[in-house]
N, C-alpha and C. Protein backbone atom coordinates (compact mmCIF):
# COMPACT_ATOMS: atom_id res chain seq x y z
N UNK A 1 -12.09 -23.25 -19.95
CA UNK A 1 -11.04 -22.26 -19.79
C UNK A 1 -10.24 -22.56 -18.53
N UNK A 2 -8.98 -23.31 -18.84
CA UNK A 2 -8.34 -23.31 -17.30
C UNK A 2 -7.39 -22.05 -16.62
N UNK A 3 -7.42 -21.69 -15.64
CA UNK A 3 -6.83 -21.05 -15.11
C UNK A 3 -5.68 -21.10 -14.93
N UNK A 4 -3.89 -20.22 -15.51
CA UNK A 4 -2.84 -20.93 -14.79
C UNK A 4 -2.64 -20.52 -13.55
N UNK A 5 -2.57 -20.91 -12.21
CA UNK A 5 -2.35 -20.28 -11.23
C UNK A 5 -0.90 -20.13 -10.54
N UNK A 6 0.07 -20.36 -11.31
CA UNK A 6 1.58 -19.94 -11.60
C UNK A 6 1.24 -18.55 -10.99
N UNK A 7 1.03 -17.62 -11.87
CA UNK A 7 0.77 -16.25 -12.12
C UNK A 7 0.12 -15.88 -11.03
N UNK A 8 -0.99 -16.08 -10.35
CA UNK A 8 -1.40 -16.01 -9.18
C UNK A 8 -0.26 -16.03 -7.43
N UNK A 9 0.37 -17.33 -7.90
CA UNK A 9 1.22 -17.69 -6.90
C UNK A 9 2.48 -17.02 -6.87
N UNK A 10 3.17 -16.86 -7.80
CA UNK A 10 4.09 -15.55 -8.31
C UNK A 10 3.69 -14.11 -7.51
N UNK A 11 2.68 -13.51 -8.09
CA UNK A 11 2.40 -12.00 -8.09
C UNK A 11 1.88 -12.26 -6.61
N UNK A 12 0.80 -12.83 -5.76
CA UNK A 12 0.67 -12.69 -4.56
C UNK A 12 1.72 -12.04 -3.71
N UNK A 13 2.51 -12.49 -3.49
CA UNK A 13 3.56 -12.08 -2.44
C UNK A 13 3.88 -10.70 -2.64
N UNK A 14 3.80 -10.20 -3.91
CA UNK A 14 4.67 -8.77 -4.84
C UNK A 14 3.10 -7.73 -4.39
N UNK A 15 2.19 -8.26 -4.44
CA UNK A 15 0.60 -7.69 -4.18
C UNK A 15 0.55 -7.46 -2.82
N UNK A 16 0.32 -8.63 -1.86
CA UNK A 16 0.58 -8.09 -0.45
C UNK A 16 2.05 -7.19 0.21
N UNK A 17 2.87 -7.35 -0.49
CA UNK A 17 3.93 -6.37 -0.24
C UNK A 17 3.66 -4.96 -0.34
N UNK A 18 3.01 -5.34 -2.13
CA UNK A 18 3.22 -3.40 -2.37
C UNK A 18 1.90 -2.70 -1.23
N UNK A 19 0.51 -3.71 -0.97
CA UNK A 19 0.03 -2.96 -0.41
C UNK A 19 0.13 -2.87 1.21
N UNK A 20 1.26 -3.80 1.95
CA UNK A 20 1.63 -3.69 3.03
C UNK A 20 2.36 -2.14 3.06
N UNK A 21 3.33 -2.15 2.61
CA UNK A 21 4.04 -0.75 1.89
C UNK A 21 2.95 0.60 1.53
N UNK A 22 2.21 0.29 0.93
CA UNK A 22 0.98 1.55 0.67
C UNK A 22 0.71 2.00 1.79
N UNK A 23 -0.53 1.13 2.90
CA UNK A 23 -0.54 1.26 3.86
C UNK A 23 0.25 1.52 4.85
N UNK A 24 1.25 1.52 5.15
CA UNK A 24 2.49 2.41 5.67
C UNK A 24 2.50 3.73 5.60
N UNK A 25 3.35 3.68 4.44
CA UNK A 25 3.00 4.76 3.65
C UNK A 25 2.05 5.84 4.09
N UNK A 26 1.09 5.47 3.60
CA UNK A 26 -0.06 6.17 3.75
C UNK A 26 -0.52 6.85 4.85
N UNK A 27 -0.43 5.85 6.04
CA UNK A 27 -0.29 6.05 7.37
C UNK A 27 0.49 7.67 7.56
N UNK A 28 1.90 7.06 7.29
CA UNK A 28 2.48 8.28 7.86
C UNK A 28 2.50 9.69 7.14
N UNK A 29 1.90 9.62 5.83
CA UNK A 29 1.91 10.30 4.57
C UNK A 29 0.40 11.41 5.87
N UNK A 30 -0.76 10.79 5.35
CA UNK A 30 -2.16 11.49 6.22
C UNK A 30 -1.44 12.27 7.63
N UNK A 31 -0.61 11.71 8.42
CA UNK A 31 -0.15 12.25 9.85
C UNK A 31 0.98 13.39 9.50
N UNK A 32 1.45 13.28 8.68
CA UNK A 32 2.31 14.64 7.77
C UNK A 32 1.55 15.92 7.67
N UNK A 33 0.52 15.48 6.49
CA UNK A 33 0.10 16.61 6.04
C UNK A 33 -1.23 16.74 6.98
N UNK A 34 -1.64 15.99 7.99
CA UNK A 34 -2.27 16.49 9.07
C UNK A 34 -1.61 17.85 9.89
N UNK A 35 -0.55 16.83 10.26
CA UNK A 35 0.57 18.34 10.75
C UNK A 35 0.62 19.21 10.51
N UNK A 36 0.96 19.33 9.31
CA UNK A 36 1.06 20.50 8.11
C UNK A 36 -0.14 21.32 8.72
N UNK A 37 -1.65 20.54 8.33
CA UNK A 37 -2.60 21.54 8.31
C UNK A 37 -2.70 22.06 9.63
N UNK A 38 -2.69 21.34 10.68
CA UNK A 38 -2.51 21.97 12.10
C UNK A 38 -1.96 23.49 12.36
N UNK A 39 -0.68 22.81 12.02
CA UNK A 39 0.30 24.13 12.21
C UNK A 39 0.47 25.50 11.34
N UNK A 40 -0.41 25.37 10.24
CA UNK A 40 -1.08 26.22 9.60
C UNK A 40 -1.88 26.96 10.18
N UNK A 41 -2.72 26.51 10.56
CA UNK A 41 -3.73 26.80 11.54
C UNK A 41 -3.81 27.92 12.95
């Protein structure tokens, strides 16, 4: 069974992007609704 690694070499870059982007994201997403709950508080 060979592997094509086209598809690999393609999608990498699109993979570390989206989850460079997530992590961002995310980051400031948790420090939001941290806030939120704070000031609820």
């Amino acid at each position: 069974m060979d592997i094509d690694y086209r598809v690999a070499i393609v999608l990498a870059p699109i993979l570390v992007a989206a989850g460079w982007a997530a992590f961002n994201i995310g980051a400031a997403a948790l420090r939001q609704i941290q806030g939120f709950l704070n000031k609820e508080a």
